[in-house]
C-alpha atoms as a PDB file:
ATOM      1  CA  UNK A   1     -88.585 -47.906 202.258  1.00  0.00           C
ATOM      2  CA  UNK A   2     -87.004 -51.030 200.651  1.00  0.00           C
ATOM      3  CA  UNK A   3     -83.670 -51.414 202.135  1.00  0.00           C
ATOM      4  CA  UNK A   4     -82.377 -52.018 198.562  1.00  0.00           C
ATOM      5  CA  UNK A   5     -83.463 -49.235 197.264  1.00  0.00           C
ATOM      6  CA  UNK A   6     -82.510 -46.867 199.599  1.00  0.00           C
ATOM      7  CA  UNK A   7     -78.926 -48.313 199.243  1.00  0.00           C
ATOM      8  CA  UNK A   8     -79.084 -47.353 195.673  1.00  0.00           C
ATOM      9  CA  UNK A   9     -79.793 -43.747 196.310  1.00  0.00           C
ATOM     10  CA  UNK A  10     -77.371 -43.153 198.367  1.00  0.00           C
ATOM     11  CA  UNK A  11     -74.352 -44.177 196.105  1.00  0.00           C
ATOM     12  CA  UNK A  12     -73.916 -47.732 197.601  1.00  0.00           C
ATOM     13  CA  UNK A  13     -74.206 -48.967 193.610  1.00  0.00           C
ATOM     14  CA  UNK A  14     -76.866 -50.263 191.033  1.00  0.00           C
ATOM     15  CA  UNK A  15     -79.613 -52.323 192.667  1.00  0.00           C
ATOM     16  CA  UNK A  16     -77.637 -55.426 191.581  1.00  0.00           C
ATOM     17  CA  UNK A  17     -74.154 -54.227 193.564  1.00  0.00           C
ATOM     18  CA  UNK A  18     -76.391 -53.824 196.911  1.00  0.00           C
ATOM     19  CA  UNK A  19     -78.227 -57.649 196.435  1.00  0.00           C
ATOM     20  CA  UNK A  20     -74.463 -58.680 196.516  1.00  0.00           C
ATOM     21  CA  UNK A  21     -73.916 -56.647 199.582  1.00  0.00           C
ATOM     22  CA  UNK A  22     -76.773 -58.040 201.384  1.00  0.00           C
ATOM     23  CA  UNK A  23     -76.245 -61.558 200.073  1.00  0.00           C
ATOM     24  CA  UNK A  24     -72.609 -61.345 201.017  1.00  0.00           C
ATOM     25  CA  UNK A  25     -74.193 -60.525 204.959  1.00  0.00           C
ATOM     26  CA  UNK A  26     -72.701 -57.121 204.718  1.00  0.00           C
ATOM     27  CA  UNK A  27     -75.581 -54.916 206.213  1.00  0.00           C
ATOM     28  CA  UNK A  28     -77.372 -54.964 209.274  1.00  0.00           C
ATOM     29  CA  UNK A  29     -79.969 -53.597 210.612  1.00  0.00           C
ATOM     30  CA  UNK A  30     -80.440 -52.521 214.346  1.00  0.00           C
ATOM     31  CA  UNK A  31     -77.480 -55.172 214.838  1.00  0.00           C
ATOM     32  CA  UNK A  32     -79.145 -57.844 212.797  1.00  0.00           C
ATOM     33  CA  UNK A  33     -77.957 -58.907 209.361  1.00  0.00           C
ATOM     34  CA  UNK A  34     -80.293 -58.606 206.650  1.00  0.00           C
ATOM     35  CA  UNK A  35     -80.321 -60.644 203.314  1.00  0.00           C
ATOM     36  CA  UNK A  36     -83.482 -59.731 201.493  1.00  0.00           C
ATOM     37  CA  UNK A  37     -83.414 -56.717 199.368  1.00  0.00           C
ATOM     38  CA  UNK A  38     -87.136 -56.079 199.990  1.00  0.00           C
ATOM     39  CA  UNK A  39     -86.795 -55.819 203.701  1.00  0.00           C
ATOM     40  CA  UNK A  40     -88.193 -52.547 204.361  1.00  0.00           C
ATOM     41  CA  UNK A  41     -86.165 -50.024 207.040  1.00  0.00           C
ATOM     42  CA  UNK A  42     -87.893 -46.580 208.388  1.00  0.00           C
ATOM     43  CA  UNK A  43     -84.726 -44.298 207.250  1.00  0.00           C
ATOM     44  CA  UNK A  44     -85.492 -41.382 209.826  1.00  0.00           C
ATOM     45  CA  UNK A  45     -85.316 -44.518 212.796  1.00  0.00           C
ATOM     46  CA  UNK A  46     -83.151 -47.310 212.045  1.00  0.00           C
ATOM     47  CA  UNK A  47     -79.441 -47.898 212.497  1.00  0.00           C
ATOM     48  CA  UNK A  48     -78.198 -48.975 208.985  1.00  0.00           C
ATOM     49  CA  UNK A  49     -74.793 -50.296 208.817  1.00  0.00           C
ATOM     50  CA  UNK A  50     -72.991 -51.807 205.719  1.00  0.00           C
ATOM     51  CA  UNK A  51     -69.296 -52.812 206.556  1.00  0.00           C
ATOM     52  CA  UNK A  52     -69.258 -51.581 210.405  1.00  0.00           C
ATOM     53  CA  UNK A  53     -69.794 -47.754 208.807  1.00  0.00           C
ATOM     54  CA  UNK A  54     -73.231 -46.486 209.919  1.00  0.00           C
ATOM     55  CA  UNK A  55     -75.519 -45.746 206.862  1.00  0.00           C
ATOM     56  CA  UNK A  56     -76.090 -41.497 206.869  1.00  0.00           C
ATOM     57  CA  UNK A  57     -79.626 -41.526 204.998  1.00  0.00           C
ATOM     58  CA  UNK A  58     -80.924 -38.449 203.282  1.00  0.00           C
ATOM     59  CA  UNK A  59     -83.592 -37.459 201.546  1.00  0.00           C
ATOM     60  CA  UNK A  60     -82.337 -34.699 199.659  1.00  0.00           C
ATOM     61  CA  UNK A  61     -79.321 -32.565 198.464  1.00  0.00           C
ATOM     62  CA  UNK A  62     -78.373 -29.486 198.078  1.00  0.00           C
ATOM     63  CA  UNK A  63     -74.993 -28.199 196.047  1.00  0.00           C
ATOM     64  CA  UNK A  64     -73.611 -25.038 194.978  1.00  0.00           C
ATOM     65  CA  UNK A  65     -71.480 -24.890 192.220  1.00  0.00           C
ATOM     66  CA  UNK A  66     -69.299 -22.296 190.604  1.00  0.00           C
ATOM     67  CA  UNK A  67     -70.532 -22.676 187.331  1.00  0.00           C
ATOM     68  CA  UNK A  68     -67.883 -22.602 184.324  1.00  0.00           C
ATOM     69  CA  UNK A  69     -68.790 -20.875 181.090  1.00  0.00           C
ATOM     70  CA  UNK A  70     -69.928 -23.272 177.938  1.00  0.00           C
ATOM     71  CA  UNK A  71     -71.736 -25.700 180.254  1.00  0.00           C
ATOM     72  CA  UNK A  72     -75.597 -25.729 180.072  1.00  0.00           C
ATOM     73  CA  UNK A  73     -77.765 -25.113 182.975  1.00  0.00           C
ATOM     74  CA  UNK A  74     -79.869 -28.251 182.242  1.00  0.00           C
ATOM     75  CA  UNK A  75     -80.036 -31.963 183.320  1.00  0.00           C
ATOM     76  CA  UNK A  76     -79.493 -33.124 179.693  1.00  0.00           C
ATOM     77  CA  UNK A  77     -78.391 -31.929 176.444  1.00  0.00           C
ATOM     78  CA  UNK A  78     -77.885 -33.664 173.001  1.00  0.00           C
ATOM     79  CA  UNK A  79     -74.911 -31.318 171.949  1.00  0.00           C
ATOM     80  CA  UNK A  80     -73.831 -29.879 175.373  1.00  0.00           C
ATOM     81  CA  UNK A  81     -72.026 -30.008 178.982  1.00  0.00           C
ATOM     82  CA  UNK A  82     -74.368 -29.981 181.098  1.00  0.00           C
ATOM     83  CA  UNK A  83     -73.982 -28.628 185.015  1.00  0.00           C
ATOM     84  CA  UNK A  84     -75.176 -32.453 185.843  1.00  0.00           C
ATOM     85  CA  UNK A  85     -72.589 -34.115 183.835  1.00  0.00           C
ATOM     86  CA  UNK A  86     -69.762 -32.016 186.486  1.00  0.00           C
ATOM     87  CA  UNK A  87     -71.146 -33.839 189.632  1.00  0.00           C
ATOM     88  CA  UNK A  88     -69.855 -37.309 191.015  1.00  0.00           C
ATOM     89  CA  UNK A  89     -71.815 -40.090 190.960  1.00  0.00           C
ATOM     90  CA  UNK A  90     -72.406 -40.332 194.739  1.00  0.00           C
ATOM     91  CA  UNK A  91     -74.511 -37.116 193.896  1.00  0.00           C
ATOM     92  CA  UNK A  92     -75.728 -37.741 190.901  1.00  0.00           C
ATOM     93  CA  UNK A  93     -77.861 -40.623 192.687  1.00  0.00           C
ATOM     94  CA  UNK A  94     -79.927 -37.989 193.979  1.00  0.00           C
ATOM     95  CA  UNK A  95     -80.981 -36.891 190.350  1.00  0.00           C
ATOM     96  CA  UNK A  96     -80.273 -33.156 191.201  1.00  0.00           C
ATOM     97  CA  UNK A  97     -81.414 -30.121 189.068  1.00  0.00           C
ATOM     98  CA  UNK A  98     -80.191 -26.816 188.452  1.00  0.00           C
ATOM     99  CA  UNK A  99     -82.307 -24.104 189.973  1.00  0.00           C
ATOM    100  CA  UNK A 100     -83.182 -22.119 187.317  1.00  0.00           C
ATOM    101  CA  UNK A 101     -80.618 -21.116 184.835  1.00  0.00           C
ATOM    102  CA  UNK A 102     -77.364 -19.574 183.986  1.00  0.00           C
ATOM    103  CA  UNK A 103     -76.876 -18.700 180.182  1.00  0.00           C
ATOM    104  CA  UNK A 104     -74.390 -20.783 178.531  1.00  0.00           C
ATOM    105  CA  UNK A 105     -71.085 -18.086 178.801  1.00  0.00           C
ATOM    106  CA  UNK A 106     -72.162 -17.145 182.172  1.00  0.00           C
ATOM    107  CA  UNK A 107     -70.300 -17.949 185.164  1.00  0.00           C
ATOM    108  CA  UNK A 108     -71.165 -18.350 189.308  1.00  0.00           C
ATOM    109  CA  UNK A 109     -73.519 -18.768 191.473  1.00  0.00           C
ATOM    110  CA  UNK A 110     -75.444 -21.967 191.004  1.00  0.00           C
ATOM    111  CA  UNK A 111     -78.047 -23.957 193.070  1.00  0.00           C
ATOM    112  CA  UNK A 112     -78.463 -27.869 192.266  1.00  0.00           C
ATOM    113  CA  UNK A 113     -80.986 -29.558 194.277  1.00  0.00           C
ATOM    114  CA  UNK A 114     -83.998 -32.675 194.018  1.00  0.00           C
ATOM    115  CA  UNK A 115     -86.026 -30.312 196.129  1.00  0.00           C
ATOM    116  CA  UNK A 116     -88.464 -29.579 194.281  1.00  0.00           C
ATOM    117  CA  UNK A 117     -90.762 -27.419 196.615  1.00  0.00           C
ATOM    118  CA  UNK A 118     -87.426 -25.631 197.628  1.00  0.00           C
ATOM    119  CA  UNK A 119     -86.500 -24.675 194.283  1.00  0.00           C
ATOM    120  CA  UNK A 120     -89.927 -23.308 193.335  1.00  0.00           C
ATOM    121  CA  UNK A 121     -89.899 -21.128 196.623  1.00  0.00           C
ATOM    122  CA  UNK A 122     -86.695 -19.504 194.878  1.00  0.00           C
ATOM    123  CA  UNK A 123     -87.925 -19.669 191.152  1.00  0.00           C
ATOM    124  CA  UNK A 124     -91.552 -18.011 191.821  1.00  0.00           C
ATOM    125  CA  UNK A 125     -92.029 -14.777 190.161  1.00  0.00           C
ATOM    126  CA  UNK A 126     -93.977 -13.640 192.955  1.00  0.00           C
ATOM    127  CA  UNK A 127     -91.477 -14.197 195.408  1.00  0.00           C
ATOM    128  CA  UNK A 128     -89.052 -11.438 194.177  1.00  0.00           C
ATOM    129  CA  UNK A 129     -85.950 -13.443 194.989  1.00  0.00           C
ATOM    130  CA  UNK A 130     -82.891 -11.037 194.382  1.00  0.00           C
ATOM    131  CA  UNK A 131     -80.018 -12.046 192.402  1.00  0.00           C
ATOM    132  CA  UNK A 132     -76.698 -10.306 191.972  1.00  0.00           C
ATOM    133  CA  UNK A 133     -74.229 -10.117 189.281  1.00  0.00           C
ATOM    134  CA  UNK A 134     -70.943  -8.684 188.660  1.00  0.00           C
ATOM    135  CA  UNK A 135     -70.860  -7.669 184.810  1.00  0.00           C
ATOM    136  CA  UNK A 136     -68.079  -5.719 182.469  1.00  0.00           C
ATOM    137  CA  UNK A 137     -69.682  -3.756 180.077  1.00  0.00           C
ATOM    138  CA  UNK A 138     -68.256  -2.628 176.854  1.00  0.00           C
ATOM    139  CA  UNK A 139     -68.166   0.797 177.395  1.00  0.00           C
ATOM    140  CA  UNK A 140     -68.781   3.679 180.142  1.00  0.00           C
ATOM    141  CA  UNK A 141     -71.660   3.136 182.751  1.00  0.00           C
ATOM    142  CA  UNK A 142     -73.532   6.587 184.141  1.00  0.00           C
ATOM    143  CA  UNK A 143     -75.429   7.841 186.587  1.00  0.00           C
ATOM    144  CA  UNK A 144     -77.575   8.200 183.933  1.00  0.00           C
ATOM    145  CA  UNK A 145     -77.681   3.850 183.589  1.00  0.00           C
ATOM    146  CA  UNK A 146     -78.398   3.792 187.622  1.00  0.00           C
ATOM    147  CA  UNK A 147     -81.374   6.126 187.750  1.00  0.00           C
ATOM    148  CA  UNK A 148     -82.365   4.078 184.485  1.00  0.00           C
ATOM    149  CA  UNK A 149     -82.312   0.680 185.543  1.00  0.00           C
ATOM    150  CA  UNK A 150     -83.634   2.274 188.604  1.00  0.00           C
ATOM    151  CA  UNK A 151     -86.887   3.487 187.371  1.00  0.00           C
ATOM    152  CA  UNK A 152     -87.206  -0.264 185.149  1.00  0.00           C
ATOM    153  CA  UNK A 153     -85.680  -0.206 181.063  1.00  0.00           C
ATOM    154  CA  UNK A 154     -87.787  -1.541 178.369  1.00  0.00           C
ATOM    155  CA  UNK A 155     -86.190  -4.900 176.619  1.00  0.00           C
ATOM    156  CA  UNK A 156     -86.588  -5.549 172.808  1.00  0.00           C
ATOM    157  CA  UNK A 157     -89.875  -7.296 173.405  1.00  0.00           C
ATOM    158  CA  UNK A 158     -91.594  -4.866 175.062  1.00  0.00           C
ATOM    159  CA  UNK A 159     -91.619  -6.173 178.113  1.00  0.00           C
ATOM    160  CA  UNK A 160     -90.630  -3.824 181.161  1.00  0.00           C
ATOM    161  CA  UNK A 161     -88.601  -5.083 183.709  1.00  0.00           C
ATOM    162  CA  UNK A 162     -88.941  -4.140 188.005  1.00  0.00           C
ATOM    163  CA  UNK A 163     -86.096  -1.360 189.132  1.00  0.00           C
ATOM    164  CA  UNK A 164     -82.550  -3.014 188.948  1.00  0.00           C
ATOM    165  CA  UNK A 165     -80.105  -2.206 191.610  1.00  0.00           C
ATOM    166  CA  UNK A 166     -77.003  -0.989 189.939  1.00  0.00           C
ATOM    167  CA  UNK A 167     -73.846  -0.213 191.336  1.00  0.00           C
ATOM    168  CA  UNK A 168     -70.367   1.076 189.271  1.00  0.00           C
ATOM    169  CA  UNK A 169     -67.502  -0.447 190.685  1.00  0.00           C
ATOM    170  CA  UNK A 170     -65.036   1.155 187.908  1.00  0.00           C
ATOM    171  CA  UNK A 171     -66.271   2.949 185.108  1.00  0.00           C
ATOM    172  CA  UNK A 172     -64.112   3.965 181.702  1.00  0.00           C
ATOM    173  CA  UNK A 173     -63.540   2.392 178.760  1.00  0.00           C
ATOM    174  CA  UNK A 174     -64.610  -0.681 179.957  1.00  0.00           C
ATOM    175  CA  UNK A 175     -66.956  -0.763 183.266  1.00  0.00           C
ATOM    176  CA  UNK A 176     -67.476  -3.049 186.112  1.00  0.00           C
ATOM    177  CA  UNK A 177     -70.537  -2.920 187.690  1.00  0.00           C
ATOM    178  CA  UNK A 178     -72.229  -4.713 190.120  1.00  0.00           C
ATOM    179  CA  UNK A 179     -76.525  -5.398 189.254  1.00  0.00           C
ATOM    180  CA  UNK A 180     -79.214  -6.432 191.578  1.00  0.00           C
ATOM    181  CA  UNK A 181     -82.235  -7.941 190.128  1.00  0.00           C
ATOM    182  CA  UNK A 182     -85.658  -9.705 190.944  1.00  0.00           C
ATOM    183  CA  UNK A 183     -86.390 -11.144 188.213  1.00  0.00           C
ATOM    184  CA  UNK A 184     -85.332 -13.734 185.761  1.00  0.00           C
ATOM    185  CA  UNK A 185     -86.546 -12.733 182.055  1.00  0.00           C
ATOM    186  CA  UNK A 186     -84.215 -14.830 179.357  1.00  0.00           C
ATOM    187  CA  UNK A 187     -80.825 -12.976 179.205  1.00  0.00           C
ATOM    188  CA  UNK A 188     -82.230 -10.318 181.578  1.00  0.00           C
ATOM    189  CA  UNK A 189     -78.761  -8.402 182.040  1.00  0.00           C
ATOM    190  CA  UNK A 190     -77.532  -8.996 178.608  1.00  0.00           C
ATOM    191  CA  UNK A 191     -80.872  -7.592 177.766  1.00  0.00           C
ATOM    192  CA  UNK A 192     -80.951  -4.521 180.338  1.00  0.00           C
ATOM    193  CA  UNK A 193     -77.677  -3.611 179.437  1.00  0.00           C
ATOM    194  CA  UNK A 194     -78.648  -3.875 175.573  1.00  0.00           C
ATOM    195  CA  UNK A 195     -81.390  -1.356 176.400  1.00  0.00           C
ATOM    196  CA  UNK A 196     -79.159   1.707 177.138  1.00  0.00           C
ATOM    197  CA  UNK A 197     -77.016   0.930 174.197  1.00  0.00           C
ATOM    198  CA  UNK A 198     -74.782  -1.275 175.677  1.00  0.00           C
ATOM    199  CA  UNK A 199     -73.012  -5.061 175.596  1.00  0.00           C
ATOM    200  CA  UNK A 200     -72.106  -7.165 178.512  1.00  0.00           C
ATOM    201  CA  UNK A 201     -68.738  -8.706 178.145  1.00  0.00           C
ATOM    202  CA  UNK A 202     -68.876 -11.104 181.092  1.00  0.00           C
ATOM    203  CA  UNK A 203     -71.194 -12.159 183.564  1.00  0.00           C
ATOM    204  CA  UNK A 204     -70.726 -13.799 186.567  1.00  0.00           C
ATOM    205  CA  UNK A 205     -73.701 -14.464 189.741  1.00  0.00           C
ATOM    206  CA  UNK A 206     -72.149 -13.581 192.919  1.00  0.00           C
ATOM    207  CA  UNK A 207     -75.490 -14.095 194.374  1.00  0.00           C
ATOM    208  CA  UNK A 208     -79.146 -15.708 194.619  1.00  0.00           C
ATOM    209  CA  UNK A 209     -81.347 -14.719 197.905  1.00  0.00           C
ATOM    210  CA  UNK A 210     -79.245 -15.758 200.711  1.00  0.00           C
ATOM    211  CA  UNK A 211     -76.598 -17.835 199.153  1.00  0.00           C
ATOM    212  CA  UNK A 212     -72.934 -16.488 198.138  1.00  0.00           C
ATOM    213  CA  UNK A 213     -70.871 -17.558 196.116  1.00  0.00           C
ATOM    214  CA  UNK A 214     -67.776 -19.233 198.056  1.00  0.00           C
ATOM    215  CA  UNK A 215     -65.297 -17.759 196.270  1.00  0.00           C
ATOM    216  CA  UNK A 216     -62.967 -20.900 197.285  1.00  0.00           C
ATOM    217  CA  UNK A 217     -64.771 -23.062 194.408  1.00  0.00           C
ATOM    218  CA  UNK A 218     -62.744 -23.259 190.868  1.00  0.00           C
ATOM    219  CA  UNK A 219     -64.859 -22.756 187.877  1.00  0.00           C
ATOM    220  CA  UNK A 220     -66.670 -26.611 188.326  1.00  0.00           C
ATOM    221  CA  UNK A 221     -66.242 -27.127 190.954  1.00  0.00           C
ATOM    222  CA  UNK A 222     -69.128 -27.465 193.790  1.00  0.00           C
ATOM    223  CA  UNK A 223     -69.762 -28.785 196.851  1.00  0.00           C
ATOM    224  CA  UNK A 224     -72.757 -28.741 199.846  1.00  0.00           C
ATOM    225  CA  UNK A 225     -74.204 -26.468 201.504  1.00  0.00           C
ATOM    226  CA  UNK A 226     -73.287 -25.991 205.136  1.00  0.00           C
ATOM    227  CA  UNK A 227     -75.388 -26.449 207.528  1.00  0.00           C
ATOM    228  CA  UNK A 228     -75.641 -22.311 208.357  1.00  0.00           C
ATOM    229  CA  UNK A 229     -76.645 -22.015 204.279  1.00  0.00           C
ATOM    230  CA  UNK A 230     -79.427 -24.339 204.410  1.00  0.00           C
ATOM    231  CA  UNK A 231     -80.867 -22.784 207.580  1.00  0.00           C
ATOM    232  CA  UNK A 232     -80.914 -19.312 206.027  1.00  0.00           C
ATOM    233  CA  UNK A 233     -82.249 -20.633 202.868  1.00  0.00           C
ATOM    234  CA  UNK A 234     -84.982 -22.854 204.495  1.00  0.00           C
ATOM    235  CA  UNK A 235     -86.266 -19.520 206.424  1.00  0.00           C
ATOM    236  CA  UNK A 236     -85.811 -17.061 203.598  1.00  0.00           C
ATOM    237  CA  UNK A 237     -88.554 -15.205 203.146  1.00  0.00           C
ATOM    238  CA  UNK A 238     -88.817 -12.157 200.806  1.00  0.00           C
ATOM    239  CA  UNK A 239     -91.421 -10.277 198.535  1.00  0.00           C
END
């Protein structure tokens, strides 16, 4: 790889900013200064230093982010926040995408990588990767609602989902409930809900295979996966 361009990925500035660098005999390479941008280093084997601080090079990232409500689980949007416009620029090098999506009001649990292979392991509908959400619901949950989503509830289009996990957590006036799925239909648990006659209030993924949400992160806030998280989500298999 050009030594210029991997600069430029990982945050060191535009391609012009890391000519300067190497014109200003700030990087070396194995101990020996380099100058010309299109000198080509192996990442995996080289020692890269810029300044005296070794050069960590990476191919890819992956963040999870406690997603706030009224940002848009996309890359770009013409009208919207998008979870890409939350992230720093020293991550935003790494052009990272949501893995699949979180509807606009909905809060948690979200997966931003450049790994593509990665996140169509996760997104596959024949994987079965379950996802869990705490939900308050307008009115009382039943037993009736567990052995429901159970068994799989039709949706307004017809379409019939695969058994939901459900679990009341408090039930009343209002309920909170806690709802396993392993699937990822448009609105699914608005929608599920909506098919016994009732309205989710607020939504929030606690959950996605074998990532939690670290309940440390504000709404916005995100950071990268330890080294324990990638491991179990690099050997995750299911379905």
């Amino acid at each position: 790889m050009r030594i210029d361009k991997m600069l430029a990925n990982l945050g060191y500035g535009s391609r012009k900013d890391v000519k300067k660098l190497l014109k200003d005999g700030a990087v070396t390479v194995n101990d020996e200064k380099v100058k010309d941008p299109k000198h080509h280093v192996d990442p995996e084997q080289d020692a890269v230093v810029i300044n005296g601080e070794k050069v960590e090079y990476k191919e890819f990232i992956y963040l999870m982010m406690n997603k706030p409500p009224g940002v848009i689980s996309a890359t770009e949007d013409s009208q919207s926040e998008t979870v890409v416009d939350l992230l720093e620029m020293e991550d935003l090098v790494f052009s990272p995408f949501p893995v699949g999506r979180l509807d606009k009001d909905t809060e948690g649990l979200l997966l931003l990588t450049n790994d593509g292979q990665m996140s169509h392991r996760l997104l596959s509908p024949k994987k079965h990767v379950p996802k869990t959400y705490f939900a308050v619901i307008d009115s009382e949950v039943t037993a009736e609602d567990i052995a429901a989503f159970q068994k799989g509830v039709i949706l307004d289009d017809g379409y019939e989902t695969k058994p939901g996990k459900l679990k009341i957590l408090k039930s009343g006036i209002t309920s909170d409930i806690e709802l396993t799925i392993t699937e990822g239909k448009f609105h699914q648990v608005k929608r599920m809900f909506e098919a016994v006659g009732k309205k989710v209030i607020y939504l929030k993924r606690l959950s996605m295979g074998p990532l939690e949400l670290d309940e440390t992160l504000e709404l916005g806030e995100y950071r990268e996966l330890t080294e324990e998280e990638l491991d179990k989500l690099m050997n995750y298999e299911v379905g």
